[in-house]
C-alpha atoms as a PDB file:
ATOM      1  CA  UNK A   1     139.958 119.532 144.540  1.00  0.00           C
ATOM      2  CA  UNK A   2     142.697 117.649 142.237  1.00  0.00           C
ATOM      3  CA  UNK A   3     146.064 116.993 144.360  1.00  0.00           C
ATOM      4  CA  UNK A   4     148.636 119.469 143.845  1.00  0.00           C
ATOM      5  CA  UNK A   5     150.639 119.054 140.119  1.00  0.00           C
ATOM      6  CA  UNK A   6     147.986 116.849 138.495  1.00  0.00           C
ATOM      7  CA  UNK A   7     146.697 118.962 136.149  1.00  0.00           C
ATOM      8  CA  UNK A   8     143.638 119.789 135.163  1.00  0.00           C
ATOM      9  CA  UNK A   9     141.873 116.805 134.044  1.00  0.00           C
ATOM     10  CA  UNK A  10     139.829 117.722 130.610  1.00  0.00           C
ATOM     11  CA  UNK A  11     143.589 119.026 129.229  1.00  0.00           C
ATOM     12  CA  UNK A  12     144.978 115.236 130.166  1.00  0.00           C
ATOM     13  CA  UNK A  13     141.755 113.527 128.464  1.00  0.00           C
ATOM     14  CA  UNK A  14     142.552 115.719 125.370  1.00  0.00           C
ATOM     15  CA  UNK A  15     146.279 115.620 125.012  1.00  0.00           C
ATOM     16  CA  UNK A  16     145.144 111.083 125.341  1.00  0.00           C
ATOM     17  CA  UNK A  17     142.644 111.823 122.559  1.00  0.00           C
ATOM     18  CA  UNK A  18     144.785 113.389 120.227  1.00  0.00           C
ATOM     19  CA  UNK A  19     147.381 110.757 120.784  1.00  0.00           C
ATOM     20  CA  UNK A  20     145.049 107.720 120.158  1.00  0.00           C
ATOM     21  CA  UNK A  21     143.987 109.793 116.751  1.00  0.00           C
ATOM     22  CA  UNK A  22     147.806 110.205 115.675  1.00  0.00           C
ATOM     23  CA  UNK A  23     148.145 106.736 116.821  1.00  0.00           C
ATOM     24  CA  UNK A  24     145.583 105.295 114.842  1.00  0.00           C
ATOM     25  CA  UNK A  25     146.645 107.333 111.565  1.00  0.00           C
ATOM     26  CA  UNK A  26     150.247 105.767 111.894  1.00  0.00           C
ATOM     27  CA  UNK A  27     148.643 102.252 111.798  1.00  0.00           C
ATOM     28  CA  UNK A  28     146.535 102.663 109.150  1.00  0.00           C
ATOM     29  CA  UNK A  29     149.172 103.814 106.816  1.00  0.00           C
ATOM     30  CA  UNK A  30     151.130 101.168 108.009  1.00  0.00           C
ATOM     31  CA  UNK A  31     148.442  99.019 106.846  1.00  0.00           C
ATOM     32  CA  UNK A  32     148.126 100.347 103.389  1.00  0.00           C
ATOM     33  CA  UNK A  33     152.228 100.449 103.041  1.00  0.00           C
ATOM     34  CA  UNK A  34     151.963  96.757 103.458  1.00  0.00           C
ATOM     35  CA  UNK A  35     149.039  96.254 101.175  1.00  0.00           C
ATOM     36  CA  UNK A  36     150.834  97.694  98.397  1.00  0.00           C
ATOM     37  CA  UNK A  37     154.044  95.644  98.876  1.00  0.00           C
ATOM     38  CA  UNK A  38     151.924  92.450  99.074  1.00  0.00           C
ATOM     39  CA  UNK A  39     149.466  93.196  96.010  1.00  0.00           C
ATOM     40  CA  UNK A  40     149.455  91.213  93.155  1.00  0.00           C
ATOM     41  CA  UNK A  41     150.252  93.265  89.781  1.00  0.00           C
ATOM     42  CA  UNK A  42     150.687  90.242  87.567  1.00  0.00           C
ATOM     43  CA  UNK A  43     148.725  90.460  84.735  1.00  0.00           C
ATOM     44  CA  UNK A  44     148.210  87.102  83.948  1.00  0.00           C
ATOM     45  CA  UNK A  45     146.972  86.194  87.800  1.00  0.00           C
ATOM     46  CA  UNK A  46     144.729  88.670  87.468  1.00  0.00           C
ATOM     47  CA  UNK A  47     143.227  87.929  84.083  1.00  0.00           C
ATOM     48  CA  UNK A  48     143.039  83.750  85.216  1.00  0.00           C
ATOM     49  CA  UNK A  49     140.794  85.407  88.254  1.00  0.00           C
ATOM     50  CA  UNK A  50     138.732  87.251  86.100  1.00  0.00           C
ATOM     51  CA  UNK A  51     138.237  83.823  84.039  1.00  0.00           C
ATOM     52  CA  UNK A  52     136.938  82.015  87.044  1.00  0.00           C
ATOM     53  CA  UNK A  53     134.625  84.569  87.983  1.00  0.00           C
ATOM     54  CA  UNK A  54     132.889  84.411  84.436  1.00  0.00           C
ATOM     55  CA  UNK A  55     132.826  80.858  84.371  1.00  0.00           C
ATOM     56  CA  UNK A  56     130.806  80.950  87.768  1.00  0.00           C
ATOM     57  CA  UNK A  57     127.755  82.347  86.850  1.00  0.00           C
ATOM     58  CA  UNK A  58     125.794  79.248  86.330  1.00  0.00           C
ATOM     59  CA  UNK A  59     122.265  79.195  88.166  1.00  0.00           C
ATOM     60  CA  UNK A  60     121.606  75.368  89.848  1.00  0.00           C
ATOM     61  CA  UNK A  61     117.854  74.358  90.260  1.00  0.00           C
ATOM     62  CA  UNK A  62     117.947  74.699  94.101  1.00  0.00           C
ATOM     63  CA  UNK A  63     119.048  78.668  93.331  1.00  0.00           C
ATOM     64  CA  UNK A  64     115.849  78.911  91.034  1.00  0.00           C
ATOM     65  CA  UNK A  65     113.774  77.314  93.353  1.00  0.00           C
ATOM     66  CA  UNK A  66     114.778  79.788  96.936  1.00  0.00           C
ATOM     67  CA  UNK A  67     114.173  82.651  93.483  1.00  0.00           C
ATOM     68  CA  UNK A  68     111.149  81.759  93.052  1.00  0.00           C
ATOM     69  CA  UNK A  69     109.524  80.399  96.839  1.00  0.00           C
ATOM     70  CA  UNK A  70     111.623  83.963  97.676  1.00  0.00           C
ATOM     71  CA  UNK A  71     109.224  85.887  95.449  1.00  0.00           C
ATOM     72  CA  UNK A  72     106.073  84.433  96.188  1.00  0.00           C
ATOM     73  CA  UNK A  73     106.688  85.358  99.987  1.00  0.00           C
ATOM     74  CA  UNK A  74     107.070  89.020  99.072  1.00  0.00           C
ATOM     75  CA  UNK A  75     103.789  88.363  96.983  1.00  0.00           C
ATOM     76  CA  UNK A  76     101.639  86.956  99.596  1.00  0.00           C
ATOM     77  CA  UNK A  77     103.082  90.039 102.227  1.00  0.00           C
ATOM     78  CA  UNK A  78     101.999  92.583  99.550  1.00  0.00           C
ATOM     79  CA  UNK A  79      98.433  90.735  99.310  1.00  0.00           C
ATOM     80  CA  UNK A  80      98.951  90.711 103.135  1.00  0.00           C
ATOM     81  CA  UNK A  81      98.858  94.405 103.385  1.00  0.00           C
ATOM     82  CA  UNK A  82      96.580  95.275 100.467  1.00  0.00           C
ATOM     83  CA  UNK A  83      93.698  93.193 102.395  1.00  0.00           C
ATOM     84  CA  UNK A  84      94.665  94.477 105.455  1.00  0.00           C
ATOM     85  CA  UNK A  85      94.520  97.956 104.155  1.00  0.00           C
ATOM     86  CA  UNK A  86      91.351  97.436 102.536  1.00  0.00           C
ATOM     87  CA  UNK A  87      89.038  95.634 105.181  1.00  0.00           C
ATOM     88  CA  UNK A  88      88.990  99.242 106.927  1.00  0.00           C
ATOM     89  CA  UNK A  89      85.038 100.443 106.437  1.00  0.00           C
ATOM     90  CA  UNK A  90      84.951 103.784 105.492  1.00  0.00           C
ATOM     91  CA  UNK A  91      81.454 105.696 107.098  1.00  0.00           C
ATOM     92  CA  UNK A  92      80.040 108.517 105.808  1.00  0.00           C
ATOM     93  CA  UNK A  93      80.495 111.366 108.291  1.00  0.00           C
ATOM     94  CA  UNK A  94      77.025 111.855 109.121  1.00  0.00           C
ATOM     95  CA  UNK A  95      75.177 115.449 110.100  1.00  0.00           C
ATOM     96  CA  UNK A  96      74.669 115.790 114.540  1.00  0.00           C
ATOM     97  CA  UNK A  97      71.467 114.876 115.137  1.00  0.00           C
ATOM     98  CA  UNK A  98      71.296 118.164 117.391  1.00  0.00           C
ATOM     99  CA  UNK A  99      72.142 120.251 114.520  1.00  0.00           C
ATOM    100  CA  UNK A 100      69.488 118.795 112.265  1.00  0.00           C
ATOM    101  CA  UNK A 101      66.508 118.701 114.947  1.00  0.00           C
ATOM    102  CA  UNK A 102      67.534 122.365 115.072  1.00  0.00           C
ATOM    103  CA  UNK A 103      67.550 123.423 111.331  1.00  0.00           C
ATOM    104  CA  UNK A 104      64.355 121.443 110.676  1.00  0.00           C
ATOM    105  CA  UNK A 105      63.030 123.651 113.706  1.00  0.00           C
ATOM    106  CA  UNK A 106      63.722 126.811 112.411  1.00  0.00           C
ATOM    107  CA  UNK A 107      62.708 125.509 109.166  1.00  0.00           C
ATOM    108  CA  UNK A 108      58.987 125.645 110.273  1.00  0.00           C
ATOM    109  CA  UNK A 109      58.736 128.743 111.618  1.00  0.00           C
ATOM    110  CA  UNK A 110      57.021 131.297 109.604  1.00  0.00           C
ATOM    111  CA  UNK A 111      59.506 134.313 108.215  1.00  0.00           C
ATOM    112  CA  UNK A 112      58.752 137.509 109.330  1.00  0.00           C
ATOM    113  CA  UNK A 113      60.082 140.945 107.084  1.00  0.00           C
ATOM    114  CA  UNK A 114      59.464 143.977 109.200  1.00  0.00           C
ATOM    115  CA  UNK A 115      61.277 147.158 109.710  1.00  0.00           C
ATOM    116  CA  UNK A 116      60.284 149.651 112.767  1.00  0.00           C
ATOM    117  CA  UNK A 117      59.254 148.130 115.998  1.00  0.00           C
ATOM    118  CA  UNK A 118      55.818 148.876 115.585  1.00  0.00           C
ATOM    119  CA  UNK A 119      55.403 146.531 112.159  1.00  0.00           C
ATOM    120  CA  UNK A 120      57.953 143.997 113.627  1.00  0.00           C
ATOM    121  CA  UNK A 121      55.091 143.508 116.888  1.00  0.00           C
ATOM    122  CA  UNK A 122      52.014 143.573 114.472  1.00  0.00           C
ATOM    123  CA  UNK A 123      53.779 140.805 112.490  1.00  0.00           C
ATOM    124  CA  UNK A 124      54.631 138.746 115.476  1.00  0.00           C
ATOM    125  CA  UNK A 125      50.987 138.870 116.844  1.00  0.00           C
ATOM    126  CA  UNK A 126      49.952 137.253 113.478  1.00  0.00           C
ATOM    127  CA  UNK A 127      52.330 134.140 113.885  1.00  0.00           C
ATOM    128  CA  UNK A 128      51.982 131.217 115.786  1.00  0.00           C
ATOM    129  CA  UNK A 129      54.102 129.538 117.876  1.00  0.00           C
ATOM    130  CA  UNK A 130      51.955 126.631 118.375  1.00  0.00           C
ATOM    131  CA  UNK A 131      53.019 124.452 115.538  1.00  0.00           C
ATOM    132  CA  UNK A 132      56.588 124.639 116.270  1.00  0.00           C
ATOM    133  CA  UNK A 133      55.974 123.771 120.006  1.00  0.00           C
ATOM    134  CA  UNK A 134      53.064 120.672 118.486  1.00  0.00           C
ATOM    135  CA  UNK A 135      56.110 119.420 116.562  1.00  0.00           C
ATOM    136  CA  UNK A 136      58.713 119.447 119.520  1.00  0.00           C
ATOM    137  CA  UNK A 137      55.999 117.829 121.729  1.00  0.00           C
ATOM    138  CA  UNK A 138      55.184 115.278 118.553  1.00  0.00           C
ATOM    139  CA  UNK A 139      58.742 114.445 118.327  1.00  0.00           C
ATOM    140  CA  UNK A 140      59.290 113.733 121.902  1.00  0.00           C
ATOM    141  CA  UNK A 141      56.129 111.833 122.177  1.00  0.00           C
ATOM    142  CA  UNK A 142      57.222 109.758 118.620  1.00  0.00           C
ATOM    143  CA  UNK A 143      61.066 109.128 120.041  1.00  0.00           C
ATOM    144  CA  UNK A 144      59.570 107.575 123.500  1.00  0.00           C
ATOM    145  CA  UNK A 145      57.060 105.092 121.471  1.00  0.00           C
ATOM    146  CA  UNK A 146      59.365 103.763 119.006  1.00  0.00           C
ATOM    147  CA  UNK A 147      63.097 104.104 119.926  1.00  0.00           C
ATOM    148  CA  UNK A 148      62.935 100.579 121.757  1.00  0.00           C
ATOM    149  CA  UNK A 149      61.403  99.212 118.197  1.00  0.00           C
ATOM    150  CA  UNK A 150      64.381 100.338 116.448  1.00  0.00           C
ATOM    151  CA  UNK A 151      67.079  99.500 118.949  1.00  0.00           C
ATOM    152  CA  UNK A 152      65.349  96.010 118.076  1.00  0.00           C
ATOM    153  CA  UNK A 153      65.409  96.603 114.479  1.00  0.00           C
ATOM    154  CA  UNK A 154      69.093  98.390 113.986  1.00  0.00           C
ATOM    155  CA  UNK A 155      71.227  96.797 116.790  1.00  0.00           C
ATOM    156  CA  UNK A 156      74.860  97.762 118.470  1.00  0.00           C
ATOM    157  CA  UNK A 157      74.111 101.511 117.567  1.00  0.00           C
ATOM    158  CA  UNK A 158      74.858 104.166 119.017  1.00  0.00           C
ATOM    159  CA  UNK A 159      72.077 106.736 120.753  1.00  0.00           C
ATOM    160  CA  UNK A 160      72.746 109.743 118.349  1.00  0.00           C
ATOM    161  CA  UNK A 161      72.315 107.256 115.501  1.00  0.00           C
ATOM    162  CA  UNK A 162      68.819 105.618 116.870  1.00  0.00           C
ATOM    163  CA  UNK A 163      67.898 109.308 117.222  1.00  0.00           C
ATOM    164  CA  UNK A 164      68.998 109.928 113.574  1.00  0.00           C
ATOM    165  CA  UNK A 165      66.607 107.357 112.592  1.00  0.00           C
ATOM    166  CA  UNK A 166      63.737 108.309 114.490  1.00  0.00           C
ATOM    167  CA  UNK A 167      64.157 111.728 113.244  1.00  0.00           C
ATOM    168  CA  UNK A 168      64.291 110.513 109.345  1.00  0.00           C
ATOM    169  CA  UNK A 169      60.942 107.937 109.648  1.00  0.00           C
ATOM    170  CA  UNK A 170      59.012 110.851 111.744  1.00  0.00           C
ATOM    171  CA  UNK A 171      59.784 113.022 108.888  1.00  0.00           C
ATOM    172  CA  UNK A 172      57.897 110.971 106.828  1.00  0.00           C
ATOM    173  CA  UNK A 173      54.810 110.069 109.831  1.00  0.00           C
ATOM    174  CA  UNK A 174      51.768 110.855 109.897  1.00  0.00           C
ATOM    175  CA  UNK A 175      52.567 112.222 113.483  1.00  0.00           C
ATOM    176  CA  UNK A 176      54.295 114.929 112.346  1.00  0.00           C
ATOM    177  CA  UNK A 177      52.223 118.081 112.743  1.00  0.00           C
ATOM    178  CA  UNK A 178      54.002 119.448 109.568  1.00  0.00           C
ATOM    179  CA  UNK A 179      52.302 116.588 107.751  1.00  0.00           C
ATOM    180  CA  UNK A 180      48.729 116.926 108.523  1.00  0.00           C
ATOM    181  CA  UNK A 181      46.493 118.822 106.644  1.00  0.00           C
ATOM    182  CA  UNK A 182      44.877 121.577 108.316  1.00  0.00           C
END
């Protein structure tokens, strides 16, 4: 609790606040009253200034020379960041490997159009699951023989992209079920 007659302390900091404003005011147009009495308006003073200023605008060679090395600094920092901006390499978002095994799957399986229950289980009797199962089993069988070959070939990869690989050459292999002849 404040002693007894001090007043409350936020009024005190104000009432100081707005006296160090008023304050401050005063002084400044003190400053500009004295400005004014001590300004110049000769015409002639000010027209003799005027002549030395035009006079100075002569350029020496060690002016053009900071111009110029000046310049070529902000050149080579704009290079700078041009090849900095441009060594990024930009990949090609590339397909999940997951996603593609998958499509490709249901890419060999046989369509089936059937309404009614009793067409729908006369058409799946005729259909065989076997080839899509042989080319799982292929695949599997094709990825354990020759992912350590391309690890070899295509090095500091990552799994998914080996995998990629191995699914893109067995595409083409004559291990693929889908490629043999029946």
């Amino acid at each position: 609790m404040p002693q007894w007659g001090a007043g409350n302390s936020r009024a005190i900091e104000a009432r100081m606040r707005k006296k160090m404003e008023k304050d401050r005011k005063q002084k400044e147009l003190e400053e500009k009253r004295l400005d004014e009495y001590w300004k110049d308006d000769d015409k002639k003073a000010q027209a003799k200034i005027q002549r030395k200023k035009a006079t100075n605008t002569k350029i020496t060679q060690a002016q053009i020379l900071q111009r110029l090395i000046e310049e070529k600094k902000k050149e080579m920092k704009d290079e700078k960041k041009k090849t900095e901006n441009t060594n990024v390499h930009e990949m090609e978002l590339e397909d999940n490997i997951n996603h593609i095994i998958r499509d490709e799957m249901n890419n060999y399986d046989e369509c089936i159009n059937a309404t009614g229950i009793d067409n729908i289980i006369n058409s799946l009797g005729n259909v065989s699951f076997e080839k899509t199962k042989k080319v799982k089993a292929a695949y599997k069988k094709y990825e354990e023989e020759n992912l350590p070959l391309v690890k070899e070939e295509y090095k500091n990869l990552k799994l998914s992209q080996y995998k990629q690989i191995l699914w893109k050459k067995f595409k083409k292999s004559a291990d693929n079920p889908m490629n043999q002849k029946d």
